[in-house]
Protein backbone atom coordinates (compact mmCIF):
# COMPACT_ATOMS: atom_id res chain seq x y z
CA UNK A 1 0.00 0.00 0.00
CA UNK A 2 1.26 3.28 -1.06
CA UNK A 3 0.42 6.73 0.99
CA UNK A 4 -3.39 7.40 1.52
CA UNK A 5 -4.17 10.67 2.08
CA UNK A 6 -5.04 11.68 5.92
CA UNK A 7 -7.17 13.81 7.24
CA UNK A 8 -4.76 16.39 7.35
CA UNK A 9 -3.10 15.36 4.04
CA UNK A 10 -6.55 15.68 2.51
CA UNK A 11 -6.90 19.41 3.90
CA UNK A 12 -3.53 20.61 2.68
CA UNK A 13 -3.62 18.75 -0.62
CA UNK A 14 -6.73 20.81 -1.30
CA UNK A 15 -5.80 24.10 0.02
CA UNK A 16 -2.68 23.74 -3.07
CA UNK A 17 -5.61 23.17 -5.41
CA UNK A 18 -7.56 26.15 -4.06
CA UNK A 19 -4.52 28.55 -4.18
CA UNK A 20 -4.47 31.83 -6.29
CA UNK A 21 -2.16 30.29 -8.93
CA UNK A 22 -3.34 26.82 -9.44
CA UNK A 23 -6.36 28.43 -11.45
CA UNK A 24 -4.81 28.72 -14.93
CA UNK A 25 -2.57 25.59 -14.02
CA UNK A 26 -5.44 23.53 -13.79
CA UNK A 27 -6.93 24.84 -17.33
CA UNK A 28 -4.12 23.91 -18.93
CA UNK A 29 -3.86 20.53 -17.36
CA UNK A 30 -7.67 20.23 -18.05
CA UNK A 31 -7.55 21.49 -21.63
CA UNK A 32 -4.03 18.73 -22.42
CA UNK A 33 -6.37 15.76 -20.38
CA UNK A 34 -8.72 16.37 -22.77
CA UNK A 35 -7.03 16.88 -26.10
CA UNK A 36 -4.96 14.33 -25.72
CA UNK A 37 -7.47 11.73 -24.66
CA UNK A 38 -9.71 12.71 -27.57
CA UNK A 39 -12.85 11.56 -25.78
CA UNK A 40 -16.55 11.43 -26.95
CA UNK A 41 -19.97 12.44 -25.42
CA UNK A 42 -21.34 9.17 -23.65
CA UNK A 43 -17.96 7.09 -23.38
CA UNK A 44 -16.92 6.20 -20.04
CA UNK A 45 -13.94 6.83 -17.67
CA UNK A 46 -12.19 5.75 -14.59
CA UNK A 47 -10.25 8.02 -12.72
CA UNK A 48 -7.67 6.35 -10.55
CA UNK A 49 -7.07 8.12 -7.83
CA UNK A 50 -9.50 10.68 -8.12
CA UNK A 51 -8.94 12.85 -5.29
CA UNK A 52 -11.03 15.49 -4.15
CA UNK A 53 -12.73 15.12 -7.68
CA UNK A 54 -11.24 18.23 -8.93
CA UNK A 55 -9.86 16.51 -12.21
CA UNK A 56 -13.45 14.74 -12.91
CA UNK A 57 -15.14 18.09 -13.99
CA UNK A 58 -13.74 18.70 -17.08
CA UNK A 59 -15.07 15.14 -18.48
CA UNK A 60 -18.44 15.65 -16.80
CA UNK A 61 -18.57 18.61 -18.34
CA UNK A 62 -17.73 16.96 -21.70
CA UNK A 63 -20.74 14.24 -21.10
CA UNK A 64 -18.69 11.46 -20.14
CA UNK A 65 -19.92 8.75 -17.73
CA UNK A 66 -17.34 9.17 -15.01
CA UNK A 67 -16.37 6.59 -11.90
CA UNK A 68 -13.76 7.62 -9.30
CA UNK A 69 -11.76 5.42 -6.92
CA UNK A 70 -9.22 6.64 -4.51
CA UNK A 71 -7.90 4.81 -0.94
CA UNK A 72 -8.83 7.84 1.12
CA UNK A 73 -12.20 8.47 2.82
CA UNK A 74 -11.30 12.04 3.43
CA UNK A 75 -10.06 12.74 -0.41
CA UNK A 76 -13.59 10.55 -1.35
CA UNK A 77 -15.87 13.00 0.96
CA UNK A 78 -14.17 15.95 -0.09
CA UNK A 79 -15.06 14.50 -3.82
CA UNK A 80 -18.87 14.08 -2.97
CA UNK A 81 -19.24 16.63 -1.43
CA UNK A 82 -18.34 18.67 -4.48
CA UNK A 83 -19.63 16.46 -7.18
CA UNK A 84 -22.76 14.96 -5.18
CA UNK A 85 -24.23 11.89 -7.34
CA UNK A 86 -22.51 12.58 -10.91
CA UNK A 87 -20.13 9.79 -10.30
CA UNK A 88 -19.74 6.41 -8.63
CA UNK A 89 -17.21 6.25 -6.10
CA UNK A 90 -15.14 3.42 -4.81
CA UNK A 91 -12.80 3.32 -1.85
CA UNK A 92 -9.87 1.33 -3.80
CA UNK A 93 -6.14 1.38 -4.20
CA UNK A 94 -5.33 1.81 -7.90
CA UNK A 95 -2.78 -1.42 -7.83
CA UNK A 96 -5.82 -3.64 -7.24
CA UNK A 97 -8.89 -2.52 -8.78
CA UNK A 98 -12.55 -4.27 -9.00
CA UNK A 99 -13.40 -4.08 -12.35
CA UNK A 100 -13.55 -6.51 -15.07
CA UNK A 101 -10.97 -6.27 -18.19
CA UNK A 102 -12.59 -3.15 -20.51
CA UNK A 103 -14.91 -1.87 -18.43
CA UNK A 104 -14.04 1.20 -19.16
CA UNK A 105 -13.30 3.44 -22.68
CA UNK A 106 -10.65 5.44 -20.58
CA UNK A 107 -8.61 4.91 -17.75
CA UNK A 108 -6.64 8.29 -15.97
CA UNK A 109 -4.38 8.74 -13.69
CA UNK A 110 -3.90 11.93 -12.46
CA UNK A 111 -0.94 12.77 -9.73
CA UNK A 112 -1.51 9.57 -8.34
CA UNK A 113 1.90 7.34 -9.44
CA UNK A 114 3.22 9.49 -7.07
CA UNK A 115 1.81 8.11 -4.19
CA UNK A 116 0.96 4.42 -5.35
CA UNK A 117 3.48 1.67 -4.07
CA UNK A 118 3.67 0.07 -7.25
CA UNK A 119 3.46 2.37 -9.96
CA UNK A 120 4.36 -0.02 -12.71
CA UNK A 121 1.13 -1.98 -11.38
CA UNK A 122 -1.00 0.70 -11.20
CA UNK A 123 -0.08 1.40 -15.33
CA UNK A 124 -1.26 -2.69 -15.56
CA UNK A 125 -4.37 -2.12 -14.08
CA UNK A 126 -5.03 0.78 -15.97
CA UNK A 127 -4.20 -1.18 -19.09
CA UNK A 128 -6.58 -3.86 -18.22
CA UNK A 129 -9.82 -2.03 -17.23
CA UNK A 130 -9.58 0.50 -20.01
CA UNK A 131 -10.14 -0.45 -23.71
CA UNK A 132 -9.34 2.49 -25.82
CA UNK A 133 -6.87 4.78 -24.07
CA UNK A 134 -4.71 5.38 -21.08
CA UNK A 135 -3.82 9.17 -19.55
CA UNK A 136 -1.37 9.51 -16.88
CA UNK A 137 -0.46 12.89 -15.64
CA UNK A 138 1.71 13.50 -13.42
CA UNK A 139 4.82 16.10 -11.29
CA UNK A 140 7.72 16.05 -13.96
CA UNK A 141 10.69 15.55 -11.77
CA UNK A 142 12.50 17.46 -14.24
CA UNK A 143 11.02 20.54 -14.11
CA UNK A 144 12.06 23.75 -12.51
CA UNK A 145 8.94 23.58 -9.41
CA UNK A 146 9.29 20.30 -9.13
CA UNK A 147 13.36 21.05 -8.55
CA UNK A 148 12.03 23.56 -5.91
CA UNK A 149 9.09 21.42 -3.81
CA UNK A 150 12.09 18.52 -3.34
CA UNK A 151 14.32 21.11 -2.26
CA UNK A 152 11.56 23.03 0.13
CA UNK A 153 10.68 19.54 1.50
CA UNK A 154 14.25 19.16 2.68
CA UNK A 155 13.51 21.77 5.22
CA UNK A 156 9.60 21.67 5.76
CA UNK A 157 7.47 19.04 6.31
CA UNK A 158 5.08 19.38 2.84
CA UNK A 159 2.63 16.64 1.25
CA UNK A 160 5.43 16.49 -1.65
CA UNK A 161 7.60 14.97 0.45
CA UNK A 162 5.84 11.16 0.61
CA UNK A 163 5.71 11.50 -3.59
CA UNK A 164 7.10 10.11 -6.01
CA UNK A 165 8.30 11.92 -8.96
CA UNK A 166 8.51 10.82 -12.74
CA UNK A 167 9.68 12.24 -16.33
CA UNK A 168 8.25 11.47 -19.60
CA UNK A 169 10.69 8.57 -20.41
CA UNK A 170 10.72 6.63 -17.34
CA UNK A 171 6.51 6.72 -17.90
CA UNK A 172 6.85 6.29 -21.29
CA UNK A 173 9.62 3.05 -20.38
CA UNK A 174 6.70 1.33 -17.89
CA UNK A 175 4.06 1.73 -20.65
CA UNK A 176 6.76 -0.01 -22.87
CA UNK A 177 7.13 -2.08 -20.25
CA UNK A 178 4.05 -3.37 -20.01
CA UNK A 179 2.74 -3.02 -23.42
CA UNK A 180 5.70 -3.47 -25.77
CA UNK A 181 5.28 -0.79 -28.43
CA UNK A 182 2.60 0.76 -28.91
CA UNK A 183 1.30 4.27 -29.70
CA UNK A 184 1.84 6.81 -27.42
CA UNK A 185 2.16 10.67 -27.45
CA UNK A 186 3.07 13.26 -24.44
CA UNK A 187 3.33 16.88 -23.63
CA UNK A 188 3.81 19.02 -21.03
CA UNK A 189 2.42 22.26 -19.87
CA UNK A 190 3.27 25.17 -17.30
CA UNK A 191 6.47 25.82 -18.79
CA UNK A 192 6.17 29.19 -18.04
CA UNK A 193 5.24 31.84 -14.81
CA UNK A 194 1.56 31.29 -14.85
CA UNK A 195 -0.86 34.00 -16.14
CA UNK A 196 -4.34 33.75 -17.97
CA UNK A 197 -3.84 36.37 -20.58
CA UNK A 198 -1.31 37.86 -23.21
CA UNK A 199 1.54 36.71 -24.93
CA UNK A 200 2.65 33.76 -21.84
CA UNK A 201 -0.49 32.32 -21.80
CA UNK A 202 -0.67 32.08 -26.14
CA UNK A 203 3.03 30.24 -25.54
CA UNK A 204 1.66 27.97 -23.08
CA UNK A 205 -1.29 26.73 -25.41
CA UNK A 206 1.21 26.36 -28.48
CA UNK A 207 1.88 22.83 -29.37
CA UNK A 208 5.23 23.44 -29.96
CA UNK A 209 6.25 24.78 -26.40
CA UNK A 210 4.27 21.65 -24.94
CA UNK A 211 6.91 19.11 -26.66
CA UNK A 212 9.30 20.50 -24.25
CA UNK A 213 9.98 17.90 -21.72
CA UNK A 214 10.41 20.74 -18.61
CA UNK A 215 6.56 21.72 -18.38
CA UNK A 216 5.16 21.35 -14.52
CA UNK A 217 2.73 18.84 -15.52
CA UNK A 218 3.50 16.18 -17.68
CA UNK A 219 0.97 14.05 -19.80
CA UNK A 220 1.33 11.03 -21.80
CA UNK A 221 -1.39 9.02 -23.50
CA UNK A 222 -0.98 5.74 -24.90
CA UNK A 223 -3.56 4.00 -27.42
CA UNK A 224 -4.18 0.04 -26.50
CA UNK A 225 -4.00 -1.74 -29.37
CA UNK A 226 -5.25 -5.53 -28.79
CA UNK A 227 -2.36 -8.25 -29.04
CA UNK A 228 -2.84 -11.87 -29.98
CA UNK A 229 -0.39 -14.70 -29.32
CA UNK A 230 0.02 -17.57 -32.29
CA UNK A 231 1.84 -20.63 -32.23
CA UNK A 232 1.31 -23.84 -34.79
CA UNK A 233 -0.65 -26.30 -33.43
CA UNK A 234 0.72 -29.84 -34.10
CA UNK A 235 -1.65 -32.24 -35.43
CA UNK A 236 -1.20 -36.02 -35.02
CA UNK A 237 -1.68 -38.26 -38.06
CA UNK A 238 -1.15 -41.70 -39.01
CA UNK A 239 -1.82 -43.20 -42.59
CA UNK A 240 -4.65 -45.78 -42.41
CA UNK A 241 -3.12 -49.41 -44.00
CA UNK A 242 -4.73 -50.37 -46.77
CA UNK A 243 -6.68 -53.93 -45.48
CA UNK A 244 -7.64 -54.85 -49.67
CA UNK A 245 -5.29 -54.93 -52.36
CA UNK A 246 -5.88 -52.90 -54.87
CA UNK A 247 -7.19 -54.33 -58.08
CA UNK A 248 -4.33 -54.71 -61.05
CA UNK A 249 -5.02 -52.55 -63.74
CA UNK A 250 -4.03 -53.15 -67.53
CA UNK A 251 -1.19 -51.29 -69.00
CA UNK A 252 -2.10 -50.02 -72.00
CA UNK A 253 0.51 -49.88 -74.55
């Protein structure tokens, strides 16, 4: 079992999500979730590790039908509370999850490798409840805030410190991993101080500033293509023995 979120936990994990400058952070996250997963109206979606449910409203929004687990009651009541009866929630840990294979169009994880104990089972159980596509985003340990909340943790006590940070290419390695090759895509976003208007906040929607692998939040999406194992099968065969001669025929010259 990885970290589940406390009581405590839960509070300060949501106070980050309620601060000042999370707002455009979290449209830009949103706005990458959702053009990268390429969803459609009606489809459905797990979110692993949902949280306090604030990365479920952009697909409810969108008219997907939405299920949330997560291994914290607090983060779970925080997540009713918000969301009411829009979405089914489970109290389950992401490396273990009670769903049969393809229940879902969509699986997501969304800053929850951090936390999990095994992340590379986590991406397996992802892969085998979703059918069409998997999202995981999560803390690049390579950018610049994510240089600063390790450092910051060395000297105060901060949720950060019981994570767990990845890059693109060790997520993109477990997905290979698991999967072999198979399509996948990434990008990153809040590459830059965050504000909602002029000429930063054009960069920070540009495709071409996303493929920069230094962005705050990091997503990669990987397509599931079906696989299929063949081997010859070896029949057994024995000629029959002829039990009447066969009549002589003339030769005919």
């Amino acid at each position: 079992m990885g970290h589940v979120f406390d009581f405590n936990d839960a509070k300060d994990y949501q106070r980050w999500l309620n601060s000042p400058n999370r707002h455009f952070a979290a449209e830009l996250e949103s706005r990458l979730m959702l053009d990268m997963l390429n969803p459609l109206p009606g489809e459905t979606l797990l979110d692993i590790g949902c949280g306090s449910g604030a990365s479920l409203k952009p697909f409810l929004d969108f008219g997907l039908q939405v299920t949330g687990i997560d291994p914290s009651p607090y983060m779970l009541d925080m997540a009713i509370g918000q969301i009411k009866d829009r979405v089914d929630f489970y109290r389950e840990f992401a490396e273990d999850l009670p769903f049969g294979d393809n229940s879902f169009n969509y699986a997501i994880l969304i800053t929850t490798l951090e936390f999990v104990k095994d992340p590379l089972k986590a991406i397996e159980e992802a892969c085998r409840v979703a059918k069409d596509r998997v999202f995981l985003g999560v803390l690049n340990r390579y950018a610049l805030k994510g240089i600063q909340r390790r450092v910051k943790g060395m000297f105060s006590p901060t949720i950060f410190n019981k994570a767990r940070f990845f890059s693109v290419w060790e997520i993109k390695q477990m997905f290979v991993t698991h999967l072999g090759e198979t399509p996948m895509s990434w990008r990153t976003v809040c590459q830059l101080p965050a504000t909602p208007n002029g000429l930063l906040s054009r960069l920070e929607r540009s495709r071409l500033i996303q493929r920069c692998p230094f962005g705050t939040f990091a997503g990669v999406v990987v397509s599931l293509v079906p696989r299929f194992r063949t081997r010859p099968l070896t029949l057994r065969y024995e000629a029959k023995k002829a039990t009447h001669p066969l009549p002589s025929l003339p030769l005919w010259r």
